[in-house]
C-alpha atoms as a PDB file:
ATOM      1  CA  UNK A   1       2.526  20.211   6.710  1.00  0.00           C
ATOM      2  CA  UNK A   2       1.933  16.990   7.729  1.00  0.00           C
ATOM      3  CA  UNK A   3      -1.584  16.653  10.020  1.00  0.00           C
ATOM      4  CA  UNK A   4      -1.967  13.218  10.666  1.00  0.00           C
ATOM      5  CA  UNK A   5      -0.279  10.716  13.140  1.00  0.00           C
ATOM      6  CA  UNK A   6      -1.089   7.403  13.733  1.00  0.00           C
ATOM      7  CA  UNK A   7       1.284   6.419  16.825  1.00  0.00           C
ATOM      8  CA  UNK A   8      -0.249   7.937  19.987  1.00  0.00           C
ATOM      9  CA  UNK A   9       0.223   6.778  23.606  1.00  0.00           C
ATOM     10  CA  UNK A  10      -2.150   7.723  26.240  1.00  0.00           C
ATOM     11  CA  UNK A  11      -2.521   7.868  29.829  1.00  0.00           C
ATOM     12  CA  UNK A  12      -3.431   3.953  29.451  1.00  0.00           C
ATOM     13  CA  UNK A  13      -0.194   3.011  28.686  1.00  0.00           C
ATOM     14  CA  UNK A  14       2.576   5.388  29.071  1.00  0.00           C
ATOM     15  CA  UNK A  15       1.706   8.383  27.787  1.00  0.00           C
ATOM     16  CA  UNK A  16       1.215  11.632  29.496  1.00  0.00           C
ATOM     17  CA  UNK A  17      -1.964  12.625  28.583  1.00  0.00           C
ATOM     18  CA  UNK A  18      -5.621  10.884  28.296  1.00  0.00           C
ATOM     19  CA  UNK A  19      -6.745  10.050  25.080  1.00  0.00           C
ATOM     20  CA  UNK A  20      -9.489  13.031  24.773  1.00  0.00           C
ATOM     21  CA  UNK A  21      -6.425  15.597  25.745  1.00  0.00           C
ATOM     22  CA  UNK A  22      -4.490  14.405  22.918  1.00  0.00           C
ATOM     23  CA  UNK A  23      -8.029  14.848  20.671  1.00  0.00           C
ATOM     24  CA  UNK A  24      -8.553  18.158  21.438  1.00  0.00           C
ATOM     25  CA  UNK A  25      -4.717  18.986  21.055  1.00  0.00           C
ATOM     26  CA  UNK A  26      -5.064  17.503  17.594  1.00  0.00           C
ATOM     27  CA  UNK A  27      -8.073  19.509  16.720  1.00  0.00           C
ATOM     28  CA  UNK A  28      -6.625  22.352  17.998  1.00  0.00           C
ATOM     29  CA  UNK A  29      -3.237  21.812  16.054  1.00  0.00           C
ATOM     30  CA  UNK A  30      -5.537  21.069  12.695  1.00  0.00           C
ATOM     31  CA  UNK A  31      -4.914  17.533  12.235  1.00  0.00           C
ATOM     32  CA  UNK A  32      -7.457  15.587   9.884  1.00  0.00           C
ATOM     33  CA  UNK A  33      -6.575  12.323  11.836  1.00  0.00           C
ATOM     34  CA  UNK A  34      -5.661  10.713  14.999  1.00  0.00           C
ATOM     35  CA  UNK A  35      -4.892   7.452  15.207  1.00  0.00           C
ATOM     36  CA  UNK A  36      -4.337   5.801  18.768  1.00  0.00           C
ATOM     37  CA  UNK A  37      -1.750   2.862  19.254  1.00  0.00           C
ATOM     38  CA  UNK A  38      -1.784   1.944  22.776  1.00  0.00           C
ATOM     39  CA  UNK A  39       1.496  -0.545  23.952  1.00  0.00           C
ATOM     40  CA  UNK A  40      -0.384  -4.039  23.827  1.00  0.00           C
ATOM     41  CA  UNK A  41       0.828  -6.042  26.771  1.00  0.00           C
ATOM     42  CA  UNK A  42       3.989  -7.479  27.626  1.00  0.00           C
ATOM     43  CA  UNK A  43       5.208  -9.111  31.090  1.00  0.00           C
ATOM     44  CA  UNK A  44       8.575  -7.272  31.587  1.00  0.00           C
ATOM     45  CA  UNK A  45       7.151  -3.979  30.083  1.00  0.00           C
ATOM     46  CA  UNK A  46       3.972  -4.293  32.602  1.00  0.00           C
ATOM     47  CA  UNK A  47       4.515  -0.374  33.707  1.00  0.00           C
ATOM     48  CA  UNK A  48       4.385   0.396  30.292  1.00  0.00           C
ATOM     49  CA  UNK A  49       2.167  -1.556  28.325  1.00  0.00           C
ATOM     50  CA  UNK A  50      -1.770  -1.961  28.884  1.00  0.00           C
ATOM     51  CA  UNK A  51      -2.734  -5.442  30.675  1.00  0.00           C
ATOM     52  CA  UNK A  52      -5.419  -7.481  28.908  1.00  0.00           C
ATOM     53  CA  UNK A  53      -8.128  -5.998  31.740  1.00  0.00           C
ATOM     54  CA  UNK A  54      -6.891  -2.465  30.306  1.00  0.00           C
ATOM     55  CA  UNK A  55      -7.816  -2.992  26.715  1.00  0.00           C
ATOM     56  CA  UNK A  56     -10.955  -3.097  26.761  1.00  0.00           C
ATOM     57  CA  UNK A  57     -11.592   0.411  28.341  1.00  0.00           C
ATOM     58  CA  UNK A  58      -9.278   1.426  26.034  1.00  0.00           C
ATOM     59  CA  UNK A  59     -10.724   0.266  22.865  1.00  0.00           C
ATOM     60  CA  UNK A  60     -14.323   2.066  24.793  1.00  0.00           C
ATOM     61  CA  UNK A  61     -13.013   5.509  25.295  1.00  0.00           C
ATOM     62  CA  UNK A  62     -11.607   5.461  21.773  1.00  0.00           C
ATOM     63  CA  UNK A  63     -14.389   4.659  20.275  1.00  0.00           C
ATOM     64  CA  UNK A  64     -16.428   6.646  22.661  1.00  0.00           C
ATOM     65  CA  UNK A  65     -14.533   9.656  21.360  1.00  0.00           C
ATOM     66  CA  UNK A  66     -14.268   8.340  17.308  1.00  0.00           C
ATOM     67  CA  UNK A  67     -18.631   9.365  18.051  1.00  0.00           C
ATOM     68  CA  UNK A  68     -18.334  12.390  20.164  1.00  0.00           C
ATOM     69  CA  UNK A  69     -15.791  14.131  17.433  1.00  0.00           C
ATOM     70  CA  UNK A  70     -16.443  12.745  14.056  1.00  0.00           C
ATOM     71  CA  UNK A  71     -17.697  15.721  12.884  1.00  0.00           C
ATOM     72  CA  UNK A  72     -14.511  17.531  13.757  1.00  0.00           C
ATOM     73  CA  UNK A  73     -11.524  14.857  12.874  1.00  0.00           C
ATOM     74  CA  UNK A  74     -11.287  11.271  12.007  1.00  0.00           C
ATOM     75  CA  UNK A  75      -9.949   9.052  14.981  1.00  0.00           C
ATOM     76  CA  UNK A  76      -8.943   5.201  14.566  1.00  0.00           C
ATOM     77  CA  UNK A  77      -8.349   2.793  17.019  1.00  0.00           C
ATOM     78  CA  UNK A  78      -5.071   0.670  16.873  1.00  0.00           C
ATOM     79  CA  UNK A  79      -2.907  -0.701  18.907  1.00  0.00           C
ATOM     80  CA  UNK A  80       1.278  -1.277  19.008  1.00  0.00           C
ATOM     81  CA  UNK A  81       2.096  -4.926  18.870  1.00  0.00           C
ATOM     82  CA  UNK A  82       5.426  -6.176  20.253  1.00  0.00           C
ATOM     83  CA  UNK A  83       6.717  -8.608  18.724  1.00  0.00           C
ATOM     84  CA  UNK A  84       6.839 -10.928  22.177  1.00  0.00           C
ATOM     85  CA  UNK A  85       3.360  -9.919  23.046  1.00  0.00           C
ATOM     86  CA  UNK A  86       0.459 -12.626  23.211  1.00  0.00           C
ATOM     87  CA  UNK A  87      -1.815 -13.156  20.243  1.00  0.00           C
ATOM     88  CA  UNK A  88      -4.016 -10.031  19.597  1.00  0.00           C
ATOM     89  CA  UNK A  89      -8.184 -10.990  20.318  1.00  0.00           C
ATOM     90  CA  UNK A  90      -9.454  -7.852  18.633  1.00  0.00           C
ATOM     91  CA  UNK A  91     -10.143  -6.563  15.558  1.00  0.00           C
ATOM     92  CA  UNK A  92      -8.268  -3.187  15.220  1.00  0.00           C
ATOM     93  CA  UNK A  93      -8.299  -0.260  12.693  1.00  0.00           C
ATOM     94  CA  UNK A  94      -4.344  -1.278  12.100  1.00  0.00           C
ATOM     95  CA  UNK A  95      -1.725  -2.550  14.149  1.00  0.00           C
ATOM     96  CA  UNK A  96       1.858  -1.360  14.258  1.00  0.00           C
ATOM     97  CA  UNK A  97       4.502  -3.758  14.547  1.00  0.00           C
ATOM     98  CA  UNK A  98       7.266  -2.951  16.647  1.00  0.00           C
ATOM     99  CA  UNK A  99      10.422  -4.876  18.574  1.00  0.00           C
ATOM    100  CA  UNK A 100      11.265  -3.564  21.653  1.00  0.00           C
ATOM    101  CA  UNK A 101      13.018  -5.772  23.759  1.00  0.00           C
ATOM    102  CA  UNK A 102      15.814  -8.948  22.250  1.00  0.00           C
ATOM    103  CA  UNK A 103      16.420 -11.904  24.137  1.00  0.00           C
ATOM    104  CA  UNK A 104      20.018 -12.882  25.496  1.00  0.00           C
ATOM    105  CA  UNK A 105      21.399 -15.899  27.291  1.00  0.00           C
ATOM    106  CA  UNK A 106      17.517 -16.055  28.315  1.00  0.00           C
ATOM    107  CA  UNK A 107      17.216 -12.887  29.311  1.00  0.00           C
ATOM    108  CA  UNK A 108      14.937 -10.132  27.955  1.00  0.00           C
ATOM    109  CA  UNK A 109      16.769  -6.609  26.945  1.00  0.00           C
ATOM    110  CA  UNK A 110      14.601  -3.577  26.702  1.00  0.00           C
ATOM    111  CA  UNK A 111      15.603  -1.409  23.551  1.00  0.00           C
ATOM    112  CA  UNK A 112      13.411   1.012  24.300  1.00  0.00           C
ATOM    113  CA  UNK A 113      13.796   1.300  28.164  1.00  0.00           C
ATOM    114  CA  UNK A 114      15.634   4.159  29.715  1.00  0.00           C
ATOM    115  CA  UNK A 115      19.749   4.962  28.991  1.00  0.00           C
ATOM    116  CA  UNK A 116      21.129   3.899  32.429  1.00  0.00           C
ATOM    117  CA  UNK A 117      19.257   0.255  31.814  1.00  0.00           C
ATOM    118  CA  UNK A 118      20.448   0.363  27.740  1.00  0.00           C
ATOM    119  CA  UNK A 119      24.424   0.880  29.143  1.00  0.00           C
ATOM    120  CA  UNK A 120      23.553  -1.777  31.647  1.00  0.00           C
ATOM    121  CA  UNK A 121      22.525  -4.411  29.120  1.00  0.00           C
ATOM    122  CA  UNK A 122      24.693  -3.115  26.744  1.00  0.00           C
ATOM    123  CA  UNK A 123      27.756  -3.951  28.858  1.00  0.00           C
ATOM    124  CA  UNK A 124      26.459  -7.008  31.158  1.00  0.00           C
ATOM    125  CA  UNK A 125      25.394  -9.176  28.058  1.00  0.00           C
ATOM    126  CA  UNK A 126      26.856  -8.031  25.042  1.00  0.00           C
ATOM    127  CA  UNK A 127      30.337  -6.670  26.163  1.00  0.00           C
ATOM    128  CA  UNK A 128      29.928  -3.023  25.553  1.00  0.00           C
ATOM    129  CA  UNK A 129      29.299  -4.260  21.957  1.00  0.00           C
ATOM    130  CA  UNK A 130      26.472  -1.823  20.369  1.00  0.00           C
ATOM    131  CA  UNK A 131      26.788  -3.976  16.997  1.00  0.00           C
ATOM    132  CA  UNK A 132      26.249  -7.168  18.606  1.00  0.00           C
ATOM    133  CA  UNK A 133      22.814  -5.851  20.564  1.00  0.00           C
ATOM    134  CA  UNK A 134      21.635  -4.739  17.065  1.00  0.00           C
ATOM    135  CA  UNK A 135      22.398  -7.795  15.576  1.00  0.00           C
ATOM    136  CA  UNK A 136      19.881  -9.609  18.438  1.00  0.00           C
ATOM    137  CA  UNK A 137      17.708  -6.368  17.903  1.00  0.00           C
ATOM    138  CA  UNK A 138      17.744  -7.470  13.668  1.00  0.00           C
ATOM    139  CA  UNK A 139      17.354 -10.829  14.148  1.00  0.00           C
ATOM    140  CA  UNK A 140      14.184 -10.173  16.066  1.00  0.00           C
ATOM    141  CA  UNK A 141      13.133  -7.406  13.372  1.00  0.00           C
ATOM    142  CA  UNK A 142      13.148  -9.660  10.350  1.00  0.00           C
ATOM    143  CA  UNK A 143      10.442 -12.381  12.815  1.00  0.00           C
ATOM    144  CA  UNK A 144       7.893  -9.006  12.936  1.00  0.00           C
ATOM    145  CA  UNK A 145       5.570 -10.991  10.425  1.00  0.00           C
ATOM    146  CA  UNK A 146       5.715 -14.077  11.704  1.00  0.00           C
ATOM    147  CA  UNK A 147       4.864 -13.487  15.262  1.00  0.00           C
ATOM    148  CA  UNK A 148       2.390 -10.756  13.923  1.00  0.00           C
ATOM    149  CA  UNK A 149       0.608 -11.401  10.282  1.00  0.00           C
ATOM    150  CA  UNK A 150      -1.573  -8.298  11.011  1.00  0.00           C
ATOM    151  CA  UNK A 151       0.664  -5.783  11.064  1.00  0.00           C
ATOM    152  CA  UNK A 152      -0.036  -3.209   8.987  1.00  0.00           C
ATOM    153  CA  UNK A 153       3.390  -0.114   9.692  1.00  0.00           C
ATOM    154  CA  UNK A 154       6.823  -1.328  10.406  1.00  0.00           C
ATOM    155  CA  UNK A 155       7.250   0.433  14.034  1.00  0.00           C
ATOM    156  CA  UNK A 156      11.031   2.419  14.172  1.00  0.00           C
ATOM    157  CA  UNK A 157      12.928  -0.016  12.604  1.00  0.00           C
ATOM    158  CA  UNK A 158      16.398   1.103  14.540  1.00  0.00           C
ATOM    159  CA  UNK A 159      14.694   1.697  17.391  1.00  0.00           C
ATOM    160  CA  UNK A 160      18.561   0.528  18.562  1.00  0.00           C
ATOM    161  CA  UNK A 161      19.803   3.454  17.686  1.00  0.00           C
ATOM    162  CA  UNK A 162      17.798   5.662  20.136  1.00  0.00           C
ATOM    163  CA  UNK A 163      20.503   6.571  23.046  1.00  0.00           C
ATOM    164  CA  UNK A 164      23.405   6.820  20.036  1.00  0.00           C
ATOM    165  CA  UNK A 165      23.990  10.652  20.560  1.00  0.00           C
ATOM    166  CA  UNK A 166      24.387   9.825  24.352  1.00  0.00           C
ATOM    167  CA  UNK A 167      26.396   6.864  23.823  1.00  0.00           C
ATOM    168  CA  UNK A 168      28.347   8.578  20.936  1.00  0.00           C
ATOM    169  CA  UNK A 169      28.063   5.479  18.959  1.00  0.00           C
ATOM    170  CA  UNK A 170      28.592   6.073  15.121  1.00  0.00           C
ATOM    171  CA  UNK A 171      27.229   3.386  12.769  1.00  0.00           C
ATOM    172  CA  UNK A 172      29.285   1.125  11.465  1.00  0.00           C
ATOM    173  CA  UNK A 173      29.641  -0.906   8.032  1.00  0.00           C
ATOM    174  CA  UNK A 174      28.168  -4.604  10.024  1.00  0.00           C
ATOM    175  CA  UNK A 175      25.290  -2.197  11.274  1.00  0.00           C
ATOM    176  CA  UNK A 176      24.492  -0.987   8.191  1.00  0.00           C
ATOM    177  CA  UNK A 177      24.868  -4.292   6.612  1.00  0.00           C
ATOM    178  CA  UNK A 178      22.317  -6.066   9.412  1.00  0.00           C
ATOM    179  CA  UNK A 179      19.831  -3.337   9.096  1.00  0.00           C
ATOM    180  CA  UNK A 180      19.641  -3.307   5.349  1.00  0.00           C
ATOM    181  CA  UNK A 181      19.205  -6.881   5.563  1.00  0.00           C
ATOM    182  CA  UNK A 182      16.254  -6.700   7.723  1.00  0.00           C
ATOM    183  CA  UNK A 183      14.963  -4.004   5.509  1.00  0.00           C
ATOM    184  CA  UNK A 184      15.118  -6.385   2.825  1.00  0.00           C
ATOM    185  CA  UNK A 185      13.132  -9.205   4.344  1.00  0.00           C
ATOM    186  CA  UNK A 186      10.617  -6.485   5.859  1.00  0.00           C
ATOM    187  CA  UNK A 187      10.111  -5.431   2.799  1.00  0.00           C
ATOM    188  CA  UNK A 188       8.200  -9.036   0.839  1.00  0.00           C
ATOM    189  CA  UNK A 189       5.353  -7.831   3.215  1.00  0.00           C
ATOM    190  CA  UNK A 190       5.054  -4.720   1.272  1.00  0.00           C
ATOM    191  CA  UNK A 191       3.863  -2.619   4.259  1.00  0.00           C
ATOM    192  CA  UNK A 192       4.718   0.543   5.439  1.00  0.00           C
ATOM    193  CA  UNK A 193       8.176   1.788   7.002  1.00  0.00           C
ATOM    194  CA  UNK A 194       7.567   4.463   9.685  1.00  0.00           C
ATOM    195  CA  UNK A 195       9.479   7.637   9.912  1.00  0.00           C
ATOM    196  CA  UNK A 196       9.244   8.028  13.709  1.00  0.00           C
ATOM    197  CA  UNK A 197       9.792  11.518  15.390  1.00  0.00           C
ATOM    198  CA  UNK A 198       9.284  10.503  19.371  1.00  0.00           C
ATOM    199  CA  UNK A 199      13.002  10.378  20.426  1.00  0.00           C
ATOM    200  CA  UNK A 200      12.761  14.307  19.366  1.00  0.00           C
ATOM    201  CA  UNK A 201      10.294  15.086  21.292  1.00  0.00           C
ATOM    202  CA  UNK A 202      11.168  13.539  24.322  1.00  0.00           C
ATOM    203  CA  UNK A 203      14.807  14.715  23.799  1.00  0.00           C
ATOM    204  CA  UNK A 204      16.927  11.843  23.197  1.00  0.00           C
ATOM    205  CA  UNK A 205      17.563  12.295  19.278  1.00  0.00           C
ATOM    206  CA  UNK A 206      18.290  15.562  17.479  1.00  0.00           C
ATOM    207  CA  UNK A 207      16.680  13.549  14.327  1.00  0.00           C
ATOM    208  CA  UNK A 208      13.750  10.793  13.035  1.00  0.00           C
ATOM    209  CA  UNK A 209      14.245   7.010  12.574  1.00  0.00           C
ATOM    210  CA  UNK A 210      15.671   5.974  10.584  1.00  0.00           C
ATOM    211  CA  UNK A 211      18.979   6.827   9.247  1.00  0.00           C
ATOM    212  CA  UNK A 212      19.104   8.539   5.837  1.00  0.00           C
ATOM    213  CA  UNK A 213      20.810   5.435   4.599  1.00  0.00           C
ATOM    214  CA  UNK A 214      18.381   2.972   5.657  1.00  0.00           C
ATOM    215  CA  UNK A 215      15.927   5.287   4.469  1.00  0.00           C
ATOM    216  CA  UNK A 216      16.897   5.175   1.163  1.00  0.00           C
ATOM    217  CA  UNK A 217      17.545   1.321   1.356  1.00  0.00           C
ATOM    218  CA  UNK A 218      13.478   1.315   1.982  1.00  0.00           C
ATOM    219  CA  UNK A 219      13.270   3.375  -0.718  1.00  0.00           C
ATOM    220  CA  UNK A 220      14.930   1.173  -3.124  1.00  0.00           C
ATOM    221  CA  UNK A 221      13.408  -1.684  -2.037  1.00  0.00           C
ATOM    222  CA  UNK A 222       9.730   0.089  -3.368  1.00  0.00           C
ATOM    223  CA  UNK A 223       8.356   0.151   0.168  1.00  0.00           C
ATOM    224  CA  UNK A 224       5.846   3.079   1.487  1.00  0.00           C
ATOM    225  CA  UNK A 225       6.274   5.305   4.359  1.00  0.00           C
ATOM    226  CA  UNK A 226       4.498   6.482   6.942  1.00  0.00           C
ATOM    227  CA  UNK A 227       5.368   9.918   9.470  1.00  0.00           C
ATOM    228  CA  UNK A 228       4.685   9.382  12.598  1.00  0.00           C
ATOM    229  CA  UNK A 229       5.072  11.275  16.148  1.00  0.00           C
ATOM    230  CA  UNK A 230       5.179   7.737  18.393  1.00  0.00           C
ATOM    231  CA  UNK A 231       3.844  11.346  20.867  1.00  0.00           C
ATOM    232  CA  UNK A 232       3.264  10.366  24.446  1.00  0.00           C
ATOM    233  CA  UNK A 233       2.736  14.527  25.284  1.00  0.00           C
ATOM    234  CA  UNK A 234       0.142  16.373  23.202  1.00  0.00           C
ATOM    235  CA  UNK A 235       2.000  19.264  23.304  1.00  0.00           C
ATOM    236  CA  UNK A 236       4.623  17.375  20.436  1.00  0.00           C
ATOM    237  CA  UNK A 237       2.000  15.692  18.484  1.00  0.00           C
ATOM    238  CA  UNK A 238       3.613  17.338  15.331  1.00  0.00           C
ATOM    239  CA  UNK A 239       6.778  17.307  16.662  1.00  0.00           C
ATOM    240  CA  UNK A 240       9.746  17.155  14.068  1.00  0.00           C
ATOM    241  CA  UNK A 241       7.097  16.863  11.060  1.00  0.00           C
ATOM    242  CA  UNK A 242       9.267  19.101   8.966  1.00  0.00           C
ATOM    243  CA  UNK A 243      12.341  17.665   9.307  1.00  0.00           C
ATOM    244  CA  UNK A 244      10.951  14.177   9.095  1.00  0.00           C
ATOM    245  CA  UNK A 245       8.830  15.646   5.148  1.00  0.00           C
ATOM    246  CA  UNK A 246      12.888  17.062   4.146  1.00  0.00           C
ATOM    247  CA  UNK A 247      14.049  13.677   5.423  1.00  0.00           C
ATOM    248  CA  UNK A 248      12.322  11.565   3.359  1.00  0.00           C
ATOM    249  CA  UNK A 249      12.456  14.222   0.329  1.00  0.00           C
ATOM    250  CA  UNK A 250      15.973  14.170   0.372  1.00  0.00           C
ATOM    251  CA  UNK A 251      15.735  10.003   0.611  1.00  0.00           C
ATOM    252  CA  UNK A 252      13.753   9.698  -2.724  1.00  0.00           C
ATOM    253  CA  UNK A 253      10.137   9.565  -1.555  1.00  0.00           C
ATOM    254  CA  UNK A 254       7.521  11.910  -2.550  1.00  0.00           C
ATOM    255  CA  UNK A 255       4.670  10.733  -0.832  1.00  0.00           C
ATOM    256  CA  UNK A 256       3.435   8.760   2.121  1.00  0.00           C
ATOM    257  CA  UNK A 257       0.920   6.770   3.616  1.00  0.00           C
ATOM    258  CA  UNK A 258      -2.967   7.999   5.562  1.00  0.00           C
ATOM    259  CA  UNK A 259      -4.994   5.706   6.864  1.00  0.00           C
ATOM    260  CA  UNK A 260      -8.833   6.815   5.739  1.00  0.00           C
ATOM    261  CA  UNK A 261     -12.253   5.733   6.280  1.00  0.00           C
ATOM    262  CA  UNK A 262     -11.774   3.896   2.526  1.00  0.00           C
ATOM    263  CA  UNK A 263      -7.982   2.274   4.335  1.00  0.00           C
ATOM    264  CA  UNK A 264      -4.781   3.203   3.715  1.00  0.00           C
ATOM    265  CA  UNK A 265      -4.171   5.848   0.851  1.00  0.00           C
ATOM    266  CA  UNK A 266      -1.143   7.129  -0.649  1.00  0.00           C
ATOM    267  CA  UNK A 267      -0.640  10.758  -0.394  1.00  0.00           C
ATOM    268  CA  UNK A 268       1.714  13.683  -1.460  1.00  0.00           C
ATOM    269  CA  UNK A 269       4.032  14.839   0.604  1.00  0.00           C
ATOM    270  CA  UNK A 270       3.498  18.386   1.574  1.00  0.00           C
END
């Protein structure tokens, strides 16, 4: 099985645990690599996200602990871009590129916010209309690159879809249409899609991002992948691995992407 992840929130953003908990839960769960992605900042998301004064004790105590346990497993030091964040000022082992809030009428939407404030939004400024907030999440998607050229994974790209078993919305033919677009114009930038698991493990989704169809669409575009647990509680750092590895099986894909001390490699899947 899979025993590497490379989007990991700590207790210095919104993550449960501190970032030598999750090391030694990784060691312990024989993982060859940990890679940390702390929320870079963003106004609205403040509880969320790590302030500029927070970084840089961040980007210490991961590298503190990249010393203390190199013998043992390979940790890099990233961090999760959103795409309305300010400019990043550090050099980081990667970046992953994510969207998690669209803009309305002037007003910021969290996608990735709780259910009772996605039903809010949902209803206040897009009518009820699920397609219409994922076309404002899409049209923000397809910008990833511009707003951040050092991106180096595609973070969840229907992160939209995370409350749709709650909200018992089906996709439809315009959001499969949208998404593939995006997908599309992701996919000049040749970097990696993410499989993301976290929505299992905190109990919102009974499967990974994305959808089988838009996984294939990545597939027949000739992009990589990369399995990820986005885990925010050590004890799911692996969490969903196997069904993500049958996911992208069944989706065409037989391999996917490590970052190593040599950069990203291309791997088999198990």
């Amino acid at each position: 099985m899979i025993k590497t992840n490379f989007h990991t929130h700590t207790t210095f953003c919104d993550g449960r645990d501190t970032p030598e908990q999750m090391v030694e839960s990784a060691i312990e769960k024989g993982f060859s690599a940990l890679g940390f992605s702390g929320h870079a900042y963003f106004v609205l998301d403040a509880a969320f996200t790590m302030d500029l004064a927070q970084q840089k004790p961040y980007r210490a105590e991961i590298l503190r602990l990249k010393e203390k346990y190199k013998n043992e497993i390979d940790i890099f030091l990233g961090i999760e871009q959103d795409s309305w964040s300010p400019a990043l000022d550090y050099k980081y082992d990667y970046v992953i590129a994510s969207v998690h809030n669209v803009q309305k009428d002037g007003v910021y939407c969290p996608v990735d916010n709780t259910l009772e404030i996605m039903k809010s939004n949902l209803d206040r400024y897009f009518g009820g209309d699920m397609d219409a907030f994922a076309e404002a999440y899409f049209e923000e998607t397809v910008r990833l690159f511009d707003k951040i050229p050092e991106g180096d994974i595609i973070g969840h790209i229907d992160l939209v879809t995370k409350y749709d078993e709650q909200l018992s919305y089906r996709r439809t033919p315009r959001y499969f249409r949208m998404a593939k677009q995006a997908i599309a114009q992701l996919a000049k930038y040749g970097r990696p899609f993410e499989i993301n698991t976290g929505a299992m493990g905190r109990g919102y989704r009974s499967a990974p991002y994305p959808d089988p169809e838009l996984l294939r669409a990545i597939r027949r575009e000739g992009c990589p992948i990369v399995i990820n647990s986005d885990c925010h509680n050590k004890d799911y750092l692996d969490c969903g691995f196997a069904q993500a590895v049958a996911l992208a099986r069944d989706c065409g894909f037989d391999s996917h992407m490590v970052l190593t001390k040599q950069g990203w490699e291309s791997r088999p899947l198990p």
